[in-house]
C-alpha atoms as a PDB file:
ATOM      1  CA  UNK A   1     -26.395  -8.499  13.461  1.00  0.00           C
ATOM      2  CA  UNK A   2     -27.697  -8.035   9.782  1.00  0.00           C
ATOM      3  CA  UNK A   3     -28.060  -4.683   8.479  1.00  0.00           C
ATOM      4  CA  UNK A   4     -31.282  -4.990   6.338  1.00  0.00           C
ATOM      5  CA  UNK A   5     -29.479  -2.855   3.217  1.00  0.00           C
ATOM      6  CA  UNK A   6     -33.474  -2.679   1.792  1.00  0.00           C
ATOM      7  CA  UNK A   7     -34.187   0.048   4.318  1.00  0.00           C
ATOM      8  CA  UNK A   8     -32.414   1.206   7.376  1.00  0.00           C
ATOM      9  CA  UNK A   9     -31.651   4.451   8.431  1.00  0.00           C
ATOM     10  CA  UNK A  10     -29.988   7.234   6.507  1.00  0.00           C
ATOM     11  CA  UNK A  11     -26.043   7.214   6.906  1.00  0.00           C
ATOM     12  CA  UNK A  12     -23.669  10.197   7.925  1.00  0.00           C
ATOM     13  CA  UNK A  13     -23.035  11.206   4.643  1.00  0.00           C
ATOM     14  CA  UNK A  14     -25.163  10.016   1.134  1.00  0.00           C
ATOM     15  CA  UNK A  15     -22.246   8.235  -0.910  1.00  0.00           C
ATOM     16  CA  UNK A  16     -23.459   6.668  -4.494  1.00  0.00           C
ATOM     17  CA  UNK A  17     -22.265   3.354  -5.065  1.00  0.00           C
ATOM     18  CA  UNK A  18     -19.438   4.748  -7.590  1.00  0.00           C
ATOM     19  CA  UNK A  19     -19.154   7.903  -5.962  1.00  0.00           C
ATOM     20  CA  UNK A  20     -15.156   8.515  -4.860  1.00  0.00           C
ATOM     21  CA  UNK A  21     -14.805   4.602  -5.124  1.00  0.00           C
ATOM     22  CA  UNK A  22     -12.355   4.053  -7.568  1.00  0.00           C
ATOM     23  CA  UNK A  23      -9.019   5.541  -7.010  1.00  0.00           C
ATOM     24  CA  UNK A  24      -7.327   7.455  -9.540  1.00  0.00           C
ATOM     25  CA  UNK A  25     -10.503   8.208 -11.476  1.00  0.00           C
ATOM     26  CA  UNK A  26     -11.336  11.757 -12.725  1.00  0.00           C
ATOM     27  CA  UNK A  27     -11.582  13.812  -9.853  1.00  0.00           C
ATOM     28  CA  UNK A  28     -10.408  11.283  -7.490  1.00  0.00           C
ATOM     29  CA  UNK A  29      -7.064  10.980  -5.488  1.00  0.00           C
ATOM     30  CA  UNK A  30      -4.419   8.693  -7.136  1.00  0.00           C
ATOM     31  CA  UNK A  31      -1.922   6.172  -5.058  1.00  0.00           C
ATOM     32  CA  UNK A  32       1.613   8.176  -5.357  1.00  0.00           C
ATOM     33  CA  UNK A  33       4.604   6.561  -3.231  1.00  0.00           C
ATOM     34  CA  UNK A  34       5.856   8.748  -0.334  1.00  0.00           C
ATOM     35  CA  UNK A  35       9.034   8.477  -2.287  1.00  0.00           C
ATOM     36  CA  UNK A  36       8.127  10.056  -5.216  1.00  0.00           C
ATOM     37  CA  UNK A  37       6.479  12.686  -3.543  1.00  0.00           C
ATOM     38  CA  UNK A  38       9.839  14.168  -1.825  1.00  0.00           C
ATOM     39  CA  UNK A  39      10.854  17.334  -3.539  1.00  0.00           C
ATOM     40  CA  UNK A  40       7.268  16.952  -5.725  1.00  0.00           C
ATOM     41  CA  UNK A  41       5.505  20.319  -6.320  1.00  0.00           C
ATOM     42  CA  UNK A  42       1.685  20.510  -6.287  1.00  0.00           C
ATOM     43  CA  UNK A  43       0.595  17.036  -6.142  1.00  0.00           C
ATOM     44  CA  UNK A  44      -2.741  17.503  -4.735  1.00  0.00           C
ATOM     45  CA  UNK A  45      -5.122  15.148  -3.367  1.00  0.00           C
ATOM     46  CA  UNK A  46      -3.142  12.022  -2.417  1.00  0.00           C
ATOM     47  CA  UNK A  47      -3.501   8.463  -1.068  1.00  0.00           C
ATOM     48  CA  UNK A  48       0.177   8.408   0.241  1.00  0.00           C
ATOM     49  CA  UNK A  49       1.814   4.829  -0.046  1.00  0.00           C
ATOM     50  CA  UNK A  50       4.558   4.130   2.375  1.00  0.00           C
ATOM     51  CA  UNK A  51       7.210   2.958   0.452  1.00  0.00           C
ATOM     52  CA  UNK A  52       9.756   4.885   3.112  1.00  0.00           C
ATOM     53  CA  UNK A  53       9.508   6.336   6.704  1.00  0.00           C
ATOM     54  CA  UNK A  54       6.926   8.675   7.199  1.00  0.00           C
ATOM     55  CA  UNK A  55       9.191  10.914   9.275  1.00  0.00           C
ATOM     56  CA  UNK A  56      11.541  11.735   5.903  1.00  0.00           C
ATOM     57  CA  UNK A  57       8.591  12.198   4.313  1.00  0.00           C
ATOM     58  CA  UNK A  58       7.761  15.293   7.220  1.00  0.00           C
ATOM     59  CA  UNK A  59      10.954  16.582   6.835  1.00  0.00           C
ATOM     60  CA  UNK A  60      10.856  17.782   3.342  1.00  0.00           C
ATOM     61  CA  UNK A  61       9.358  21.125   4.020  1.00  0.00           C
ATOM     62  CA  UNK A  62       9.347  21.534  -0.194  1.00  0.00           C
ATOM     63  CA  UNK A  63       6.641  18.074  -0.799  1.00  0.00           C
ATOM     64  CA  UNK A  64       3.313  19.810  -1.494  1.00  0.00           C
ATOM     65  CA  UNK A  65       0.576  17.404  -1.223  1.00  0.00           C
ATOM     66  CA  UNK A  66      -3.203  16.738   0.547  1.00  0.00           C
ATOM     67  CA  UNK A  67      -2.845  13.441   1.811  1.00  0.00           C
ATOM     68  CA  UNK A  68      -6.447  11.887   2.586  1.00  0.00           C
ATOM     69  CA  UNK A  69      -4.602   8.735   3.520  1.00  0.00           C
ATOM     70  CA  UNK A  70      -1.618   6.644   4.193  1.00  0.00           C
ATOM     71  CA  UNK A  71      -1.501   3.374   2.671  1.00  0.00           C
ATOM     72  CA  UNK A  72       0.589   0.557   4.170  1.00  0.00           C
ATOM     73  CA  UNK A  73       2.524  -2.880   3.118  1.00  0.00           C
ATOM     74  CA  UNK A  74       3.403  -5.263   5.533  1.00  0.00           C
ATOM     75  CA  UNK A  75       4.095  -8.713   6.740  1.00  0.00           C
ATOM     76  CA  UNK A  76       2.369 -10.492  10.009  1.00  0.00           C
ATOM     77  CA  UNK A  77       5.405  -9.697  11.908  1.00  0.00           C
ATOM     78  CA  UNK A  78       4.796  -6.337  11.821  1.00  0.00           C
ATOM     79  CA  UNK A  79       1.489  -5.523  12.292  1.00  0.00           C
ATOM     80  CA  UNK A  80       1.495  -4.028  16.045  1.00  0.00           C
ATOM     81  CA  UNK A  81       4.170  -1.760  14.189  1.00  0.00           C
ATOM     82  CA  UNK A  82       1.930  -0.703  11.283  1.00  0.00           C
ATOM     83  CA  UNK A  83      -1.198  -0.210  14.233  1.00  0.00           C
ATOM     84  CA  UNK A  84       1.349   1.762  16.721  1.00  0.00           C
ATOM     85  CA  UNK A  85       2.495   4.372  13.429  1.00  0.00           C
ATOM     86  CA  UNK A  86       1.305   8.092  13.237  1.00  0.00           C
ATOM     87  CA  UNK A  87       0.499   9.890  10.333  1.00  0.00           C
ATOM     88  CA  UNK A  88      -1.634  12.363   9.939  1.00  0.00           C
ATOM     89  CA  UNK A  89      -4.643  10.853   7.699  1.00  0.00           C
ATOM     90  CA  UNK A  90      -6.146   7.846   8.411  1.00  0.00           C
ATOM     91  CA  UNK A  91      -4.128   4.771   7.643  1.00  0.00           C
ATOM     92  CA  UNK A  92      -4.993   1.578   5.717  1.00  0.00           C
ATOM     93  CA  UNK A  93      -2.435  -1.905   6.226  1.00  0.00           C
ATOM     94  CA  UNK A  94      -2.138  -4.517   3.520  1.00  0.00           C
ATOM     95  CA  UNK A  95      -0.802  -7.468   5.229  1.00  0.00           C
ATOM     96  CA  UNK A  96       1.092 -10.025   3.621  1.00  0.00           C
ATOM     97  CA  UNK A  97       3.610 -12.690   4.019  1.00  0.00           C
ATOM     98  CA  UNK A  98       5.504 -13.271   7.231  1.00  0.00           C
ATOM     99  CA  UNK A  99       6.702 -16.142   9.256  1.00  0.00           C
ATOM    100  CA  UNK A 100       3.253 -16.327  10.730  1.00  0.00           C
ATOM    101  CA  UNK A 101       0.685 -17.012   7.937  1.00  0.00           C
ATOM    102  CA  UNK A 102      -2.548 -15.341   9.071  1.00  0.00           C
ATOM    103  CA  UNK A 103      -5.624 -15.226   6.750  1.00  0.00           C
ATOM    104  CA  UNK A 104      -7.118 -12.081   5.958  1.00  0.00           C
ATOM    105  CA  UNK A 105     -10.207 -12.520   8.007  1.00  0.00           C
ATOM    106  CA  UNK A 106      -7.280 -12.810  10.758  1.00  0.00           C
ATOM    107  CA  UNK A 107      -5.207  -9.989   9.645  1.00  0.00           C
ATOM    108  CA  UNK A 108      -8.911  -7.688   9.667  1.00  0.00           C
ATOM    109  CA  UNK A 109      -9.588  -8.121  12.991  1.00  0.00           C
ATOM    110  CA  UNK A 110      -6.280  -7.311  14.436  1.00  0.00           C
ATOM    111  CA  UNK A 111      -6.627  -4.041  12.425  1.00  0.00           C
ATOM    112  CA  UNK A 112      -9.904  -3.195  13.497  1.00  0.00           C
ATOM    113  CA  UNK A 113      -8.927  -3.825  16.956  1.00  0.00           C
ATOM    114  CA  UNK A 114      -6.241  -1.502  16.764  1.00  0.00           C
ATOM    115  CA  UNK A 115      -8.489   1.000  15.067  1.00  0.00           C
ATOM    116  CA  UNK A 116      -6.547   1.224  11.359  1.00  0.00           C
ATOM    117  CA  UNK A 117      -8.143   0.299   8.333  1.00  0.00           C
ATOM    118  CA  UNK A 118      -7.669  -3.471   6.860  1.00  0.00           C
ATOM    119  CA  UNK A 119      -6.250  -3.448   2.965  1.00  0.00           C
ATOM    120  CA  UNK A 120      -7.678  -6.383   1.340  1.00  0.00           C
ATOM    121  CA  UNK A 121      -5.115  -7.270  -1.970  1.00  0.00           C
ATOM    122  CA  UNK A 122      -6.331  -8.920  -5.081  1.00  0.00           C
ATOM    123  CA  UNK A 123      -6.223 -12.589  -5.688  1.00  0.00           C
ATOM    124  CA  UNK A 124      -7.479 -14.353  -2.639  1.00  0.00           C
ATOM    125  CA  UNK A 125     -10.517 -17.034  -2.974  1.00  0.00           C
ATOM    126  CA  UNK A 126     -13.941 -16.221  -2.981  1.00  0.00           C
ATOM    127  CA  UNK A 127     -13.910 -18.459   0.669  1.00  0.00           C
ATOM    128  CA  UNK A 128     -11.252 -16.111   1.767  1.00  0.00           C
ATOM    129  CA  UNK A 129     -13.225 -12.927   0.908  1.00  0.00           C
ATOM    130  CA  UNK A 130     -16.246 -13.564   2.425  1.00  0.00           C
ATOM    131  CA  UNK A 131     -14.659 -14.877   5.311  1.00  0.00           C
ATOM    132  CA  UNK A 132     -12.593 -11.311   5.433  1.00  0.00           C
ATOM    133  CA  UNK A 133     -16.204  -9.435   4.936  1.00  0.00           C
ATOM    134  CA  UNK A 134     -18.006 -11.491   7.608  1.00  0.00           C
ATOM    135  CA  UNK A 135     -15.420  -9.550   9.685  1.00  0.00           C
ATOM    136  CA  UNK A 136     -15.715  -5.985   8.495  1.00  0.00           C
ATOM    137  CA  UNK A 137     -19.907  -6.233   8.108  1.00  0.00           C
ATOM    138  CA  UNK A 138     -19.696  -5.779  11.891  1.00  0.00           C
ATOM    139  CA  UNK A 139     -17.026  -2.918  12.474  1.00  0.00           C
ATOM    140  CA  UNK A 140     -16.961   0.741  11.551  1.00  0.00           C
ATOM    141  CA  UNK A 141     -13.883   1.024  10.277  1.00  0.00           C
ATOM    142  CA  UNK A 142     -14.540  -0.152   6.754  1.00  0.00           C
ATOM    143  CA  UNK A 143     -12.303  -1.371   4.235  1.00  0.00           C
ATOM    144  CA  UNK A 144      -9.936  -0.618   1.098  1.00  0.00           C
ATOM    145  CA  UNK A 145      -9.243  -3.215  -1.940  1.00  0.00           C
ATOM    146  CA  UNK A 146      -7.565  -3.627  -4.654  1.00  0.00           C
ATOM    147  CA  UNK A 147      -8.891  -5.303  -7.877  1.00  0.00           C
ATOM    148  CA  UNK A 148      -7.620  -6.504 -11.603  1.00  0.00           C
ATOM    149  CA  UNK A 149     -10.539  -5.402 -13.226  1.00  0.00           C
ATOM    150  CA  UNK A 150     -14.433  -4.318 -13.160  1.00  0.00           C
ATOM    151  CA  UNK A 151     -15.445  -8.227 -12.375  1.00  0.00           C
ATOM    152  CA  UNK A 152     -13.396  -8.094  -9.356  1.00  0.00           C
ATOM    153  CA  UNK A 153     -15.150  -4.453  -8.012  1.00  0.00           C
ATOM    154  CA  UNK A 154     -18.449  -5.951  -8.913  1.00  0.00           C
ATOM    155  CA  UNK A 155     -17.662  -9.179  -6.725  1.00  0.00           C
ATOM    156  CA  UNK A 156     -16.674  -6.808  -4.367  1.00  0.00           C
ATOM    157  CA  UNK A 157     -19.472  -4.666  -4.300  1.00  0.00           C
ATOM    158  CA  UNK A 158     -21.840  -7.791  -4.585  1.00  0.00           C
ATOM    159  CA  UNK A 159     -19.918  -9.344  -1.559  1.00  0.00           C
ATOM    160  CA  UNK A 160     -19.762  -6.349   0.372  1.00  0.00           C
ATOM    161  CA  UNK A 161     -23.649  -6.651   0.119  1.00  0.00           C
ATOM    162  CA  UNK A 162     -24.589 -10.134   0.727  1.00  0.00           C
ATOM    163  CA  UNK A 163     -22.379  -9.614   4.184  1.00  0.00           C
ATOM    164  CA  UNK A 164     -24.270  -6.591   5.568  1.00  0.00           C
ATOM    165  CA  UNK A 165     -27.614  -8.223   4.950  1.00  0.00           C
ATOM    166  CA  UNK A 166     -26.309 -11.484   6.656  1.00  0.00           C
ATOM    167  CA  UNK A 167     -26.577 -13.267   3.354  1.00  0.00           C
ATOM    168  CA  UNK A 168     -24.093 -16.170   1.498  1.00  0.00           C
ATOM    169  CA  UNK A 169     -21.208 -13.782   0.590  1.00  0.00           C
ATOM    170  CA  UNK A 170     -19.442 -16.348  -1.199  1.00  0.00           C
ATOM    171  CA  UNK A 171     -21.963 -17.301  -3.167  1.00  0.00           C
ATOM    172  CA  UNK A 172     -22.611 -13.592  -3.762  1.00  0.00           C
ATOM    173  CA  UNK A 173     -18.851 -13.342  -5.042  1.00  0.00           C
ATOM    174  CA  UNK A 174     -18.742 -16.402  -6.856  1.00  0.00           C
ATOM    175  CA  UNK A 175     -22.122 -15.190  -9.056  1.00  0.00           C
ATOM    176  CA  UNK A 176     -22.471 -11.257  -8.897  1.00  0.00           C
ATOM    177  CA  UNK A 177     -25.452  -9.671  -9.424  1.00  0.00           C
ATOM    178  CA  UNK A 178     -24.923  -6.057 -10.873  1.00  0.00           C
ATOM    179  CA  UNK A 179     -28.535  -5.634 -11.453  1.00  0.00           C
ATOM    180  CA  UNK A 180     -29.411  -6.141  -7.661  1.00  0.00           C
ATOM    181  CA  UNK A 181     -26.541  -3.612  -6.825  1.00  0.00           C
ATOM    182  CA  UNK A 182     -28.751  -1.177  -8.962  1.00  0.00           C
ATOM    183  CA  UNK A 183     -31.580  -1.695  -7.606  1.00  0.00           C
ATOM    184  CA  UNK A 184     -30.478  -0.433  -4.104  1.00  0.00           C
ATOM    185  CA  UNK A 185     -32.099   2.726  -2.899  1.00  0.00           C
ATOM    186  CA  UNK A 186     -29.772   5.432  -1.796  1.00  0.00           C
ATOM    187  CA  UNK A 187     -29.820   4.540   1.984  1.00  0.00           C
ATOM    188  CA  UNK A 188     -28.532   1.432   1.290  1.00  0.00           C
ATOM    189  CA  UNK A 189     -26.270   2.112  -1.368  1.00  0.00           C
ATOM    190  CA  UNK A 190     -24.268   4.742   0.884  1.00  0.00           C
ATOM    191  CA  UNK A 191     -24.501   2.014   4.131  1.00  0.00           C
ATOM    192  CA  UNK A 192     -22.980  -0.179   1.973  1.00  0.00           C
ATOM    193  CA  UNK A 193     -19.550   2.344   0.897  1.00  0.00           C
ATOM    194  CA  UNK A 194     -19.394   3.130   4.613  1.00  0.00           C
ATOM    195  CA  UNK A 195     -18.306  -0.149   4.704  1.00  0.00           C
ATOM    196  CA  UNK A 196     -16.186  -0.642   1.567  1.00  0.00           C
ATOM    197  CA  UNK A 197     -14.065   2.726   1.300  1.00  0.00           C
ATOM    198  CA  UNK A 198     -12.235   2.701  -2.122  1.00  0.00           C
ATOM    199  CA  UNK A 199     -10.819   0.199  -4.502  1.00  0.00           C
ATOM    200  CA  UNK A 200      -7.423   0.863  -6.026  1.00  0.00           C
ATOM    201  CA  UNK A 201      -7.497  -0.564  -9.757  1.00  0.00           C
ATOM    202  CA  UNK A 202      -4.486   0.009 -12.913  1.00  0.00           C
ATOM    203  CA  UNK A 203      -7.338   1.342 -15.161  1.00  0.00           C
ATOM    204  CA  UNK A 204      -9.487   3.515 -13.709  1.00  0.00           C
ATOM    205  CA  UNK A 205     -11.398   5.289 -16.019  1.00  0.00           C
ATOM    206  CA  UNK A 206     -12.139   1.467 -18.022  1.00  0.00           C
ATOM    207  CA  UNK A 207     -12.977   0.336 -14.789  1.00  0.00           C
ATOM    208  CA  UNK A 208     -15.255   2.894 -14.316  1.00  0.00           C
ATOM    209  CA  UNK A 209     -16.978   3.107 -18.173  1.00  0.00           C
ATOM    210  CA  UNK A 210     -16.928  -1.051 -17.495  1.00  0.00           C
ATOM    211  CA  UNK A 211     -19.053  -0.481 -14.302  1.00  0.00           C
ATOM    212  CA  UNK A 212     -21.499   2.114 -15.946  1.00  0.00           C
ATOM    213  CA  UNK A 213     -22.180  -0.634 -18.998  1.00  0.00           C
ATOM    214  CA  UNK A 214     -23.166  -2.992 -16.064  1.00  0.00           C
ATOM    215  CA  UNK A 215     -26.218  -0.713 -15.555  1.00  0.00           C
ATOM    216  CA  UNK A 216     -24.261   0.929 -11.618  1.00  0.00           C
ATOM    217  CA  UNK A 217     -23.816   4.803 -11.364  1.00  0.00           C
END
């Protein structure tokens, strides 16, 4: 089913379309490796990346961190593994490579199923996008990217869009339209980042002023 993003009812919360989207901007967690965080004083707010086992990570009674979630590499092959971990935020799988090549429409929907949240990397086709949003549009789980630079978020955020209304989401990526993002009334601009969570980018902050020149706030 569409979700008409013109009107609709209010969301949970009110989230602006920037607002906590970019990680690593002012005021916003950064992506720190669980490694790096072992024997780390006063990190703060975190999004934890498992680059070791969560349970040495537990053990280290002197890591002081606020983790509001656990990010995830992995290959096909491990998947069920990735949905079966515990941590103790919510958890978010990138999945790629593996013996078994699965697209990331495919990947999605085995993460939704198992309740965790699908990672969607930079670099995949417009085709391969939208065919990865036509998935999340109808879960409620949302999402978390990553992106090389503002084009990217806006073809993200344009995408994200075009799927919730039932519209051409390719088409949507392939020729973004920041103005129509800014023309979305509140409602629809929060509806929209229940869906797509946060995007992890190298440059924040010229991300962000890059956004802002393309008329979004």
């Amino acid at each position: 089913m569409a979700i008409p993003l013109s009107l609709g009812l209010p969301p949970k919360s009110s989230r602006g379309l920037l607002d906590g989207l970019l990680l690593g901007a002012p005021g916003e967690p950064r992506v720190v490796p669980a490694s790096a965080l072992l024997g780390a004083e006063s990190a703060g707010r975190v999004v934890v990346l498992l680059d070791i086992d969560p349970a040495r990570l537990r053990a280290d009674a002197s890591a002081s961190y606020e983790a509001v979630r656990f990010d995830l590499e992995c290959t096909t092959e491990q998947i069920d593994d990735a949905i079966a971990l515990r941590v103790p935020a919510p958890l978010a799988v990138y999945v790629d490579g593996g013996d078994e090549v699965l697209s990331p429409a495919e990947s999605a929907a085995l993460l939704c199923e198992g309740g965790r949240i699908p990672g969607l990397d930079s670099g995949h086709s417009p085709a391969e996008i939208a065919d990865f949003l036509a998935v999340l549009a109808h879960e409620s789980v949302g999402f978390v990217a990553r992106a090389a630079d503002a084009d990217e978020v806006i073809g993200l955020l344009c995408g994200t869009m075009a799927a919730l209304r039932g519209d051409d989401a390719r088409a949507a990526i392939l020729d973004p339209q920041p103005a129509k993002l800014a023309a979305l009334i509140p409602e629809a601009q929060s509806a929209l980042r229940e869906v797509l969570l946060t995007i992890e980018v190298s440059d924040p902050t010229s991300v962000e002023t890059a956004l802002r020149s393309a008329g979004l706030s």
